[in-house]
N, C-alpha and C. Protein backbone atom coordinates (compact mmCIF):
# COMPACT_ATOMS: atom_id res chain seq x y z
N UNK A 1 0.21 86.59 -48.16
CA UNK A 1 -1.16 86.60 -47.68
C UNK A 1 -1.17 86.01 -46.27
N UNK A 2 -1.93 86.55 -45.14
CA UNK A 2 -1.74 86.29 -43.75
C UNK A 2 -3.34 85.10 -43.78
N UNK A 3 -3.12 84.43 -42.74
CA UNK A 3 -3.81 83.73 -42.66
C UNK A 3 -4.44 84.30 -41.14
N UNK A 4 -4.51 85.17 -40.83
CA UNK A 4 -4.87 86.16 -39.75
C UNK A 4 -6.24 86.40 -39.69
N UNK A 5 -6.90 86.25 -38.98
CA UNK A 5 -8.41 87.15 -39.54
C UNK A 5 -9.00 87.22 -38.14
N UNK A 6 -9.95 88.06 -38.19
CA UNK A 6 -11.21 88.33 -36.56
C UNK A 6 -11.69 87.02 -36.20
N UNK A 7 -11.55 86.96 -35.16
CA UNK A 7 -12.24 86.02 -34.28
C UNK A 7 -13.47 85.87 -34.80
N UNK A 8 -13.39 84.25 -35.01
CA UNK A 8 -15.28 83.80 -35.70
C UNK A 8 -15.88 83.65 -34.45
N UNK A 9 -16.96 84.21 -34.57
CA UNK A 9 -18.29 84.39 -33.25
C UNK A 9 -18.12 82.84 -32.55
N UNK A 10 -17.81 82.90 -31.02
CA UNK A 10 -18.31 81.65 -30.66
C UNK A 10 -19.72 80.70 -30.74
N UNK A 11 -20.19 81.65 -30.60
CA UNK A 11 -21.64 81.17 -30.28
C UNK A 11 -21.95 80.40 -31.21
N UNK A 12 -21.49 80.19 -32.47
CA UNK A 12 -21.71 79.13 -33.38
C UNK A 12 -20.32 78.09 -33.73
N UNK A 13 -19.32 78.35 -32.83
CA UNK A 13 -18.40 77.32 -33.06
C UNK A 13 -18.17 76.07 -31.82
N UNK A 14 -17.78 75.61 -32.33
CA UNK A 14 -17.09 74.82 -31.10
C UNK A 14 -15.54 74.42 -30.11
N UNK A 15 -16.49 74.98 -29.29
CA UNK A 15 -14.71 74.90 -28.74
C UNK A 15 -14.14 73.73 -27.91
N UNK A 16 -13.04 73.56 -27.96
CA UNK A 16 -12.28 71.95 -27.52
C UNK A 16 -11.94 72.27 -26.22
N UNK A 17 -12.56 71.29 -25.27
CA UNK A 17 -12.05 71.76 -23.80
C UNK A 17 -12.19 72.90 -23.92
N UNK A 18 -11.57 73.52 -22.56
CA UNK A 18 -11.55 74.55 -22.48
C UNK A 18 -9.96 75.25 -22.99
N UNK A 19 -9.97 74.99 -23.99
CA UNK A 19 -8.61 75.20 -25.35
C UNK A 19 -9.19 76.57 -25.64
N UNK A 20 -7.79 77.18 -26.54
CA UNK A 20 -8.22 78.56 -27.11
C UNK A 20 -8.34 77.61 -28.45
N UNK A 21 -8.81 76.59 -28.92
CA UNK A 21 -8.94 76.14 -29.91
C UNK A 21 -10.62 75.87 -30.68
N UNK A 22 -10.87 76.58 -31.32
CA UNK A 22 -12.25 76.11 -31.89
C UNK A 22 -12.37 75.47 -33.23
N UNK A 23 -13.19 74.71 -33.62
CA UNK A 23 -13.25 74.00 -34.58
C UNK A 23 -14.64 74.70 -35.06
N UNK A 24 -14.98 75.41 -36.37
CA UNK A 24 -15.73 76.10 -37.22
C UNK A 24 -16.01 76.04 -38.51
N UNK A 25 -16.80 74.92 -38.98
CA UNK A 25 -17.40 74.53 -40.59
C UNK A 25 -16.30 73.67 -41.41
N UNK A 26 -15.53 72.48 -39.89
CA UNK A 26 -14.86 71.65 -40.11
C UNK A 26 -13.54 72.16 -40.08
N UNK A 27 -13.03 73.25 -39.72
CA UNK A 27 -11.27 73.97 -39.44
C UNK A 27 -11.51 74.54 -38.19
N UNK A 28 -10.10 73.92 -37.95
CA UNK A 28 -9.77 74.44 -36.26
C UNK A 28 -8.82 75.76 -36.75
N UNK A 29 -9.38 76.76 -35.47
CA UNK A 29 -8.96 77.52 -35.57
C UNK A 29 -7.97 78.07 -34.01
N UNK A 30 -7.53 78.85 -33.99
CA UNK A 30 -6.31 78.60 -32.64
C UNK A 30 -7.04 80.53 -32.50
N UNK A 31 -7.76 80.62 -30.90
CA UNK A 31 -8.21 81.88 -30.73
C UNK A 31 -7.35 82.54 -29.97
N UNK A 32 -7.22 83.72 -30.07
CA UNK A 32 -6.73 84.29 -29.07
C UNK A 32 -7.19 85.69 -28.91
N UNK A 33 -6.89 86.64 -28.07
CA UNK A 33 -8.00 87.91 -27.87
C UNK A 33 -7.62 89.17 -29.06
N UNK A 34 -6.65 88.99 -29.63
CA UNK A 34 -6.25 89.74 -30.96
C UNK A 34 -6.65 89.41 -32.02
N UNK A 35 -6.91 87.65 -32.07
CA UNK A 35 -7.97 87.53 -33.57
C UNK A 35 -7.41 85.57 -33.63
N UNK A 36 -7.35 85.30 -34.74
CA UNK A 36 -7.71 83.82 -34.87
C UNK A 36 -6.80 83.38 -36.05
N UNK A 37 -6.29 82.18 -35.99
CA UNK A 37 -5.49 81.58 -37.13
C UNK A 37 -5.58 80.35 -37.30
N UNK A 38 -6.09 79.88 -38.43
CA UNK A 38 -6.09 78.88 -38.74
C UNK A 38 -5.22 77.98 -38.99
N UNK A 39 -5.21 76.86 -38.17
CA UNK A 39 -4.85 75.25 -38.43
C UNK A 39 -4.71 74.69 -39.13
N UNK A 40 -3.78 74.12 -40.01
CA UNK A 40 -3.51 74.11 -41.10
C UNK A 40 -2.77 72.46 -41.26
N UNK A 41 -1.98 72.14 -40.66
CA UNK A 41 -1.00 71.32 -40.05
C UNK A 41 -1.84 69.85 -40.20
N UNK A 42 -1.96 69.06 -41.45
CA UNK A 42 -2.48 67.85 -41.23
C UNK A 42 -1.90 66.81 -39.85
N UNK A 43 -0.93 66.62 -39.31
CA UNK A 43 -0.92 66.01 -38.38
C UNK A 43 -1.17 66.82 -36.99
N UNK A 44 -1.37 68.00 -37.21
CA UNK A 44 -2.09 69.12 -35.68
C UNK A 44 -3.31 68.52 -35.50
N UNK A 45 -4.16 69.13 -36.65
CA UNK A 45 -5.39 69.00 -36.59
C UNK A 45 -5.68 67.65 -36.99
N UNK A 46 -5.32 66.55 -37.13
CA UNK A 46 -5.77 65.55 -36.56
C UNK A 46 -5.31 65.18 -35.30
N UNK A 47 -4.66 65.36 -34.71
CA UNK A 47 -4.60 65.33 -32.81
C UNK A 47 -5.47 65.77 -32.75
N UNK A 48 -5.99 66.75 -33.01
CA UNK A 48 -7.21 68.02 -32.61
C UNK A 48 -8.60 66.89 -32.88
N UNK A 49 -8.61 66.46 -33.94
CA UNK A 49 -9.80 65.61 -33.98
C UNK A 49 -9.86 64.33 -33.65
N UNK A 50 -9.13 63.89 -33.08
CA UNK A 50 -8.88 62.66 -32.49
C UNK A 50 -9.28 63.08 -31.06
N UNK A 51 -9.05 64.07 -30.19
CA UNK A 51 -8.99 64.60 -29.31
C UNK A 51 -10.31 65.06 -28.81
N UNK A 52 -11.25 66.03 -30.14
CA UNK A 52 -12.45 65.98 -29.69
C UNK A 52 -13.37 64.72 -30.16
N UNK A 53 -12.64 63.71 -30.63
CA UNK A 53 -13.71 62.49 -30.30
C UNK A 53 -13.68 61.82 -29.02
N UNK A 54 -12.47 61.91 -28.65
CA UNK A 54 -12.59 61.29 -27.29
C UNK A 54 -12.89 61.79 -26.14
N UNK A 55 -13.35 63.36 -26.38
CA UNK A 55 -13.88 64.06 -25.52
C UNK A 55 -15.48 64.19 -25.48
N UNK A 56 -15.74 63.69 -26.84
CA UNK A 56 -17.22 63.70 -26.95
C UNK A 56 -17.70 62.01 -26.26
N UNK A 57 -16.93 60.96 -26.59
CA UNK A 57 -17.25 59.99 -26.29
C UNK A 57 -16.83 59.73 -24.27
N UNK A 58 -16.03 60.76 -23.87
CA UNK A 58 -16.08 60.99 -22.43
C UNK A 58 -17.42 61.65 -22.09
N UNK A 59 -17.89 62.52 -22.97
CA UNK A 59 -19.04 63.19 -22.44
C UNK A 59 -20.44 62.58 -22.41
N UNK A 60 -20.25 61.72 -23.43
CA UNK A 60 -21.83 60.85 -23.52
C UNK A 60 -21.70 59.54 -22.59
N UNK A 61 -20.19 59.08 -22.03
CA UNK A 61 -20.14 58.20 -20.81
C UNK A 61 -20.77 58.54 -19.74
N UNK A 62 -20.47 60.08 -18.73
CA UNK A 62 -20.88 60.64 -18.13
C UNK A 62 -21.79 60.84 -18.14
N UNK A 63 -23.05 61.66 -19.20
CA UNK A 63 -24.32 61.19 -19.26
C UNK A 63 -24.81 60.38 -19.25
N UNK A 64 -24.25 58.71 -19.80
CA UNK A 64 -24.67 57.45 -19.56
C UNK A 64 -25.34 57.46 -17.89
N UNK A 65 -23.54 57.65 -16.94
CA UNK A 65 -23.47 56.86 -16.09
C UNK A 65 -24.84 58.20 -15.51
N UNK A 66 -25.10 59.43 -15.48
CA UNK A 66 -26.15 60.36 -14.92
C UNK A 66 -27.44 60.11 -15.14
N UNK A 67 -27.58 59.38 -16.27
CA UNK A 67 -29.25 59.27 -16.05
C UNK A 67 -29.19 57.55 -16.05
N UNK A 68 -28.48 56.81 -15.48
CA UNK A 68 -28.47 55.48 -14.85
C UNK A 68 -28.55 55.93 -13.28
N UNK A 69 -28.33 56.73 -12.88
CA UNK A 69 -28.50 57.49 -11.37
C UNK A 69 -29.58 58.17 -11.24
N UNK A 70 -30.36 58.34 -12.21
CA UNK A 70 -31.57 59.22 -12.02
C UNK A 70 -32.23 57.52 -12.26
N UNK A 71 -32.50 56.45 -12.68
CA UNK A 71 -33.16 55.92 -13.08
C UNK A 71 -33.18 54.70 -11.64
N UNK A 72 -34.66 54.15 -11.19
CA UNK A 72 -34.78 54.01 -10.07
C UNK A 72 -33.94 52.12 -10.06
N UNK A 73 -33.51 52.16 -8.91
CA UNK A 73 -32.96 50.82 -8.75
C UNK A 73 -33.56 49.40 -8.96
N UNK A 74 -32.89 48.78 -9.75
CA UNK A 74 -34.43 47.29 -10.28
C UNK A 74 -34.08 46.66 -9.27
N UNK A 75 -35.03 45.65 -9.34
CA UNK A 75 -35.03 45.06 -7.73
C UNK A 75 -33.56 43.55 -8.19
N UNK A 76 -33.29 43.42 -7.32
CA UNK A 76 -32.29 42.02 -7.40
C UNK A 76 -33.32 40.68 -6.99
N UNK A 77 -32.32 39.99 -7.79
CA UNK A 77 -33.45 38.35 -7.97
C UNK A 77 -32.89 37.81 -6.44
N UNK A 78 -33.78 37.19 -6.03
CA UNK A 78 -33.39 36.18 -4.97
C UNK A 78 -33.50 36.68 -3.31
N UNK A 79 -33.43 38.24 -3.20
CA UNK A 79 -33.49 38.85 -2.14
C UNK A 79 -34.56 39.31 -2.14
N UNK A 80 -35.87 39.05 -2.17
CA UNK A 80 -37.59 39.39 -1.75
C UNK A 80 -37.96 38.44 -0.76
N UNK A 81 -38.43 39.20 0.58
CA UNK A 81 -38.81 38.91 1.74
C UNK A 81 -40.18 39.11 1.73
């Protein structure tokens, strides 16, 4: 039995970086333009999820530090003239 099958629609998965790797109803799947195979490999796919946590927790830093830049400068104590 092949573990082979059509590419699952992106539009509802998620993909890691910009990896041919998507993760879809909790399995990573490895894409490529002929079709998709699943991840299987307990120590793969946990790199894989170790990997998109620390990519998610890079991404909500970056938004941190972006709307601390949108947000207007408080005044500093001691320097009012």
């Amino acid at each position: 039995m092949s573990s082979r099958t059509p590419s699952p629609p992106l539009a509802r998965s998620e993909r890691l970086a910009r990896s041919p790797v998507v993760r879809r109803g909790g399995q990573w799947w490895l894409v490529t333009g002929s079709g998709s195979i699943l991840a299987t490999d307990p120590a793969f796919t946990g790199e894989l999820d170790r990997f998109a946590d620390v990519m998610t927790a890079a991404d909500q830093a970056v938004a941190d530090l972006r709307s601390r830049q949108d947000d207007p400068p408080s005044p500093r104590p001691g320097r009012q003239r």
